[in-house]
N, C-alpha and C. Protein backbone atom coordinates (compact mmCIF):
# COMPACT_ATOMS: atom_id res chain seq x y z
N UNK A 1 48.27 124.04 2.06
CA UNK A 1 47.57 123.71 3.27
C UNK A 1 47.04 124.99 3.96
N UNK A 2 47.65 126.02 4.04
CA UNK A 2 47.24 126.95 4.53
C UNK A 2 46.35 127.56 4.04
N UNK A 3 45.87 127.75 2.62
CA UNK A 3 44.55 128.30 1.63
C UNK A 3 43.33 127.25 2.14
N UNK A 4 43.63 126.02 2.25
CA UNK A 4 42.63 124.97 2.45
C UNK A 4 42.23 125.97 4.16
N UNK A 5 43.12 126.29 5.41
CA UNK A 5 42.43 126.39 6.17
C UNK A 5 41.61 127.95 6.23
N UNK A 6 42.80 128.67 5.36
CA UNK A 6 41.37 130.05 5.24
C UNK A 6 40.87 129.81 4.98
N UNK A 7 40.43 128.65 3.51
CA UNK A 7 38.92 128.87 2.80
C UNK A 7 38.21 128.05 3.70
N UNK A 8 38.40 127.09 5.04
CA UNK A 8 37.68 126.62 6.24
C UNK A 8 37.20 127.60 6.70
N UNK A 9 38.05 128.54 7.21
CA UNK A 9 37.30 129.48 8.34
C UNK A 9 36.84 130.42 7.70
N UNK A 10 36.92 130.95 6.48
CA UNK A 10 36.03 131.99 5.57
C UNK A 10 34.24 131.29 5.62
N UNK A 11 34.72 130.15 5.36
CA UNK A 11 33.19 129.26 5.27
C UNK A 11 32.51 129.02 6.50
N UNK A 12 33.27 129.18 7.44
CA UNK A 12 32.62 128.78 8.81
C UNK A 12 32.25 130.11 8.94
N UNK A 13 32.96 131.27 8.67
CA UNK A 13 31.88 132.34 9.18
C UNK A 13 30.68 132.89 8.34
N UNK A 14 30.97 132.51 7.38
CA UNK A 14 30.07 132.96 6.44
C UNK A 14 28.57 132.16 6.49
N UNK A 15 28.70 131.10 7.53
CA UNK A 15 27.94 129.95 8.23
C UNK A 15 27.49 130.51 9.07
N UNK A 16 28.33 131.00 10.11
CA UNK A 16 27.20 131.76 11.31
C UNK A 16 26.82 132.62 10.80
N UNK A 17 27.27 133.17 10.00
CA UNK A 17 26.42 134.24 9.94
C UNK A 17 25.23 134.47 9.23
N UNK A 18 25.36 133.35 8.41
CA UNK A 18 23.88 132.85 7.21
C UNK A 18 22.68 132.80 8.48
N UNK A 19 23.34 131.70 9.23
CA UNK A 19 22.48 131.31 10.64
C UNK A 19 22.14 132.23 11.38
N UNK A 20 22.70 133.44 11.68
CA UNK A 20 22.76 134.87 12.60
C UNK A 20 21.54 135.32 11.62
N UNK A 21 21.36 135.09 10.51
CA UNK A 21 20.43 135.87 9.70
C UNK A 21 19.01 135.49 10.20
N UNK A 22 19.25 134.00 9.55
CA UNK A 22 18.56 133.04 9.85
C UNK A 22 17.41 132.93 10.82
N UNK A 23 18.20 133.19 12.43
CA UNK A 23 17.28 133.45 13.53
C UNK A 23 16.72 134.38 13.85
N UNK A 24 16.82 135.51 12.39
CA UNK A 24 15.87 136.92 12.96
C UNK A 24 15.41 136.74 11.81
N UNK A 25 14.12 136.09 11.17
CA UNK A 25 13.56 135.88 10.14
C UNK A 25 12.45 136.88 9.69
N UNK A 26 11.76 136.75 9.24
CA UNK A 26 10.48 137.02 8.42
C UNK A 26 9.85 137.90 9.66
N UNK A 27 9.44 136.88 10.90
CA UNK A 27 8.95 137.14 11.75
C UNK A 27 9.84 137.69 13.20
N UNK A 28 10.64 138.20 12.48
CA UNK A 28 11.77 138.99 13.72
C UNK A 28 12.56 137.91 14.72
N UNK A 29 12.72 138.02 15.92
CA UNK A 29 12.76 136.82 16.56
C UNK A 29 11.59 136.14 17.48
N UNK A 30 10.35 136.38 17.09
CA UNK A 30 9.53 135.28 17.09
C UNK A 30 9.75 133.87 16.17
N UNK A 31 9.60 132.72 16.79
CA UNK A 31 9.92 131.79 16.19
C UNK A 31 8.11 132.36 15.11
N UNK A 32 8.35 131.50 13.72
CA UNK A 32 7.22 131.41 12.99
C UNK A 32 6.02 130.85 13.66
N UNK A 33 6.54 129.62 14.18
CA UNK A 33 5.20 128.51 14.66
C UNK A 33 4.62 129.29 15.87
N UNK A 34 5.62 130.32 16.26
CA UNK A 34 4.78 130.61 17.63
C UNK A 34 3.56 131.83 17.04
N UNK A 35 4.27 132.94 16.13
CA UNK A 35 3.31 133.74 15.25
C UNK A 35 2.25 132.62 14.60
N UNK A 36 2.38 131.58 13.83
CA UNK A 36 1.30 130.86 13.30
C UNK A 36 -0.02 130.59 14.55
N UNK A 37 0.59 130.41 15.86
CA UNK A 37 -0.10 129.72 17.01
C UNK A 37 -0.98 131.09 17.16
N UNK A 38 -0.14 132.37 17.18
CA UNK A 38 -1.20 133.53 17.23
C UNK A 38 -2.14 133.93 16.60
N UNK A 39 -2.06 133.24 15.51
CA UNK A 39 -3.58 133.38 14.70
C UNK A 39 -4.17 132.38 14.64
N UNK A 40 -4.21 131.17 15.42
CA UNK A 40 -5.04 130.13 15.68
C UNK A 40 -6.70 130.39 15.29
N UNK A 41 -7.05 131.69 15.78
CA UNK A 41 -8.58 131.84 15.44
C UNK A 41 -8.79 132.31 14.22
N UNK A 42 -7.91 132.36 13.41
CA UNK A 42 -8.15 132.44 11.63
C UNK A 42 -8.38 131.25 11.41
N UNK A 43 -8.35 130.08 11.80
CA UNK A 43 -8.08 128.60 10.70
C UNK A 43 -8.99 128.62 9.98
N UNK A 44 -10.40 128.61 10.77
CA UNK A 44 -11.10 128.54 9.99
C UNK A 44 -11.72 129.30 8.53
N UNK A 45 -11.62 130.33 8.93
CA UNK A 45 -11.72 131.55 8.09
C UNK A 45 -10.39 131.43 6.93
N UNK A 46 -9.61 130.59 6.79
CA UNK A 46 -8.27 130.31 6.20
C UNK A 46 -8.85 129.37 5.13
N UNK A 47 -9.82 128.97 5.49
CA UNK A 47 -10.38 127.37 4.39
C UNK A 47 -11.70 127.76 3.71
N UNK A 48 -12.37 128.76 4.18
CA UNK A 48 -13.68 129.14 3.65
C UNK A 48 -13.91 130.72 3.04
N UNK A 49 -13.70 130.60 2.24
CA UNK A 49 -13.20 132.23 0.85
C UNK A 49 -14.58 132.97 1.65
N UNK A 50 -15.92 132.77 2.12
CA UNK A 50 -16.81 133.30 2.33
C UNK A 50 -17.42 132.82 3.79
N UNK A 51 -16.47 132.85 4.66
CA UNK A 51 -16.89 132.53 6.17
C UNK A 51 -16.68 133.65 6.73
N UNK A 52 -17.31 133.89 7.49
CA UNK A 52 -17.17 134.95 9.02
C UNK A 52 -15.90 135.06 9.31
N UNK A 53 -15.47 135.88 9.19
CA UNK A 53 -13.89 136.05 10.20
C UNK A 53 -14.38 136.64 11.59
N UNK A 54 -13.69 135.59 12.34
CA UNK A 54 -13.66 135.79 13.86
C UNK A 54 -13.11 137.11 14.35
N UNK A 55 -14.17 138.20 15.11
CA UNK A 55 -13.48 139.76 15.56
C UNK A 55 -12.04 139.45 16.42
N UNK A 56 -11.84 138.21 16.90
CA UNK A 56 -10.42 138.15 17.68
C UNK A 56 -9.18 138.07 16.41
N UNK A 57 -9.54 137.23 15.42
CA UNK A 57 -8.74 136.88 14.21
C UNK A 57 -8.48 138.09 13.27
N UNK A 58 -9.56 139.07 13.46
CA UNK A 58 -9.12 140.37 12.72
C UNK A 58 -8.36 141.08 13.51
N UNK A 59 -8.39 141.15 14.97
CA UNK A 59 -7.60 141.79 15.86
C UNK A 59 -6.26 141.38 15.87
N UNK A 60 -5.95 139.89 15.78
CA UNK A 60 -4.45 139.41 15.94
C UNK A 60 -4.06 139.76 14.32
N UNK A 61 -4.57 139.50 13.26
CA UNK A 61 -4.05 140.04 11.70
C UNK A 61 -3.56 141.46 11.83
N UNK A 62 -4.44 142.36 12.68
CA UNK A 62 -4.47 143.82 12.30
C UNK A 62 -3.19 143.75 13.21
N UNK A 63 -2.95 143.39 14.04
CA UNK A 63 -1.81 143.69 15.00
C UNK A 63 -0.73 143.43 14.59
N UNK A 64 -1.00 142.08 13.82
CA UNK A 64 0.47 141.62 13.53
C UNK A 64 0.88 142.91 11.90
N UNK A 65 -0.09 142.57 11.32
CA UNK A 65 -0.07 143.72 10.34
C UNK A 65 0.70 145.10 10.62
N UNK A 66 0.24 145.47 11.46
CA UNK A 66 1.07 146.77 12.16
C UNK A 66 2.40 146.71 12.71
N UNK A 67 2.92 145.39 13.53
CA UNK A 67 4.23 145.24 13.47
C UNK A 67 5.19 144.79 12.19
N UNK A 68 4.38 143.96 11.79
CA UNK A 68 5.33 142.94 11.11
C UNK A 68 4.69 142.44 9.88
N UNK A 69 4.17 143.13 8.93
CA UNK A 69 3.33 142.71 7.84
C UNK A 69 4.21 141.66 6.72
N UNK A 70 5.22 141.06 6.51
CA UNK A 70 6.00 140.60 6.12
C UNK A 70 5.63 138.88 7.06
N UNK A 71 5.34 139.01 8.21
CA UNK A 71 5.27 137.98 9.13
C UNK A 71 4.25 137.72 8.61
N UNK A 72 3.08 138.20 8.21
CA UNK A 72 1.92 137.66 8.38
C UNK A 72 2.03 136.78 6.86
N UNK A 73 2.30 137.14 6.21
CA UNK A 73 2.97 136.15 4.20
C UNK A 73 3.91 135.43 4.97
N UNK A 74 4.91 135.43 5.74
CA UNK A 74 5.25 133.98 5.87
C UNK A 74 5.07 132.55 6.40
N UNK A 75 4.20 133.07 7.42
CA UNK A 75 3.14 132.32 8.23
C UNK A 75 2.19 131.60 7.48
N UNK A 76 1.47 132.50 6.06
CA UNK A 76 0.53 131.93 5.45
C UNK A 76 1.11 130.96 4.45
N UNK A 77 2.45 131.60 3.97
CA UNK A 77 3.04 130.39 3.13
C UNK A 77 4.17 129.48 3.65
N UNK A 78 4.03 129.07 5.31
CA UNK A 78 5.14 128.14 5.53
C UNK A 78 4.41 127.22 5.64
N UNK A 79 5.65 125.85 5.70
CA UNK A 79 5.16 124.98 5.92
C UNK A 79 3.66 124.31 6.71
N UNK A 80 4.03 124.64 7.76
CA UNK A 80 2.97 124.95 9.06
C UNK A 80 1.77 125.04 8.15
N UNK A 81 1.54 125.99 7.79
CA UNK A 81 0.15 126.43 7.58
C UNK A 81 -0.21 125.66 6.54
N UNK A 82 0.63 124.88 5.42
CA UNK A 82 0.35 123.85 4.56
C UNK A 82 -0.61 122.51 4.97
N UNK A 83 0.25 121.99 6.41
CA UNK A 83 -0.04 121.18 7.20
C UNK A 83 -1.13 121.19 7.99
N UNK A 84 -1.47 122.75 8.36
CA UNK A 84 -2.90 122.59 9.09
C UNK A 84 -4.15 122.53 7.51
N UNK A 85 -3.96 123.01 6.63
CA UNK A 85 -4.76 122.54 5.51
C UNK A 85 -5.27 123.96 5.26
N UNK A 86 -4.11 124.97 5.38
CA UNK A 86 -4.68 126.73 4.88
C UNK A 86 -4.61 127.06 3.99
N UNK A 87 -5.62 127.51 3.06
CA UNK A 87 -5.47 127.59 1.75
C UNK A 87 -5.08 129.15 1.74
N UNK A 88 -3.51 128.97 1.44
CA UNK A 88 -3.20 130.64 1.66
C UNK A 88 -3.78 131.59 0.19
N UNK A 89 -4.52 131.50 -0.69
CA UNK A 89 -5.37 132.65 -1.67
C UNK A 89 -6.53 132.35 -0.80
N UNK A 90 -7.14 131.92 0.06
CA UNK A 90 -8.27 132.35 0.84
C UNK A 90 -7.57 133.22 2.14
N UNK A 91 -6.81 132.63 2.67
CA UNK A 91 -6.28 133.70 3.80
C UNK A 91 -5.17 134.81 3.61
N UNK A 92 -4.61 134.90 2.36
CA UNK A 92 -4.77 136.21 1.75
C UNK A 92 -5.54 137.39 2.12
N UNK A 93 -6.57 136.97 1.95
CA UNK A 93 -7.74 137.96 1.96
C UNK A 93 -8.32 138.56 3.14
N UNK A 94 -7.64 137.54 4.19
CA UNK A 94 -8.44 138.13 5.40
C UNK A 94 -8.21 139.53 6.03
N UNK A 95 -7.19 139.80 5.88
CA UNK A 95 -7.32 141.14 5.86
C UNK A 95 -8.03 142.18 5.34
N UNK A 96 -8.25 142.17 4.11
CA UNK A 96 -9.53 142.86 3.42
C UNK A 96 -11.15 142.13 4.03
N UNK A 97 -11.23 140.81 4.29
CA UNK A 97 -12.68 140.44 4.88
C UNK A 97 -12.44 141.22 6.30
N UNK A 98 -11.60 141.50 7.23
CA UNK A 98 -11.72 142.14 8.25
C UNK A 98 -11.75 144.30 8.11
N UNK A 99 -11.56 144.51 7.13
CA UNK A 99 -11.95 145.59 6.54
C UNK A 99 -10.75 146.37 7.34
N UNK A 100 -9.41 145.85 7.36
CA UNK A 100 -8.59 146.58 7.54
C UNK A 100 -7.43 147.19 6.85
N UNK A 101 -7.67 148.63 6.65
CA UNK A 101 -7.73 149.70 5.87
C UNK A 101 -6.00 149.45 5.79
N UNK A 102 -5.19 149.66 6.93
CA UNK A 102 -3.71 149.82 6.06
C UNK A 102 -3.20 148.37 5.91
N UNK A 103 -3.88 147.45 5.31
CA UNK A 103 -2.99 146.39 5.05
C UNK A 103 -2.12 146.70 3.56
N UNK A 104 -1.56 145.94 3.29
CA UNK A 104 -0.46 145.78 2.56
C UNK A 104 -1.03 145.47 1.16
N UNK A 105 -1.94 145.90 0.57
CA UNK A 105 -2.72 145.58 -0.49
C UNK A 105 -2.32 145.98 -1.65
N UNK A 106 -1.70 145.06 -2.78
CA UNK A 106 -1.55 145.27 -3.73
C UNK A 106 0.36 144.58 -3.87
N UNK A 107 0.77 144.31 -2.46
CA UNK A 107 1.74 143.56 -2.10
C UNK A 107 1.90 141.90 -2.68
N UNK A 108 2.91 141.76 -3.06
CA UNK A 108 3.03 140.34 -2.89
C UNK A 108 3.07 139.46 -2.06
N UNK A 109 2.78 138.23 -2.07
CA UNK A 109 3.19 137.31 -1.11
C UNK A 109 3.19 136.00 -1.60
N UNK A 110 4.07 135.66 -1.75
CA UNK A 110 4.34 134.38 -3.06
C UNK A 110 3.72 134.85 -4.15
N UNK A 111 2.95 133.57 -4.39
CA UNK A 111 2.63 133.79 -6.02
C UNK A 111 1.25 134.96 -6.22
N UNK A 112 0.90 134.94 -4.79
CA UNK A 112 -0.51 135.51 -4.36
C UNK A 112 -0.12 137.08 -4.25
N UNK A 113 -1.26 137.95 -4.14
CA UNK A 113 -1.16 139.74 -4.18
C UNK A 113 -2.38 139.98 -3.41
N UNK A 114 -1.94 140.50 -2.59
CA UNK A 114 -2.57 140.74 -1.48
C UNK A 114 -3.94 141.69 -1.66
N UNK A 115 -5.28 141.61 -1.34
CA UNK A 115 -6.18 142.25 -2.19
C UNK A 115 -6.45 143.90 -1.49
């Protein structure tokens, strides 16, 4: 009885703390959806391999790029962005259509490599 309750509380911490991980994700502690909401003026430019990228949408990429370039691949491949209908190998790219020089190019991000 007593092994049964260490291996309880070994598991319970090993629980928060998965979860402790958990809430400082990809995107630090910005929740994702709220980073996804910050690039709202990419959508479009997310669906069309040869559209205009919006100068505000290169500004929020380049920014986030500079903090948190890791954020910006998880945003493109979470759920979320499935759901708004983003074809993440077109928004891949937006960083290179906005002609910004230190992105992460040649990086992975899922199955995609960043151009």
């Amino acid at each position: 009885m007593k092994w049964y309750k260490l291996i309880s509380v070994a598991l319970m911490s090993l629980l928060i703390t998965l979860a402790s991980v958990e809430a400082a994700g990809e995107c630090g502690r910005m929740p994702i959806g709220q980073a996804a909401a910050s690039l709202s003026p990419c959508l479009a430019a997310t669906k069309n391999p040869r559209g205009k990228v919006p100068p505000v949408c290169c500004a929020k990429v380049g920014a986030l790029i500079r903090t948190n370039p890791r954020c910006l691949c998880a945003v493109m491949l979470s759920p979320l962005a499935k759901k708004a209908g983003i074809n993440p190998g077109v928004a891949i790219a937006i960083p290179k259509r906005c002609n910004i020089r230190n992105r992460p190019a040649g990086k992975r991000c899922g199955r995609y490599i960043v151009p």
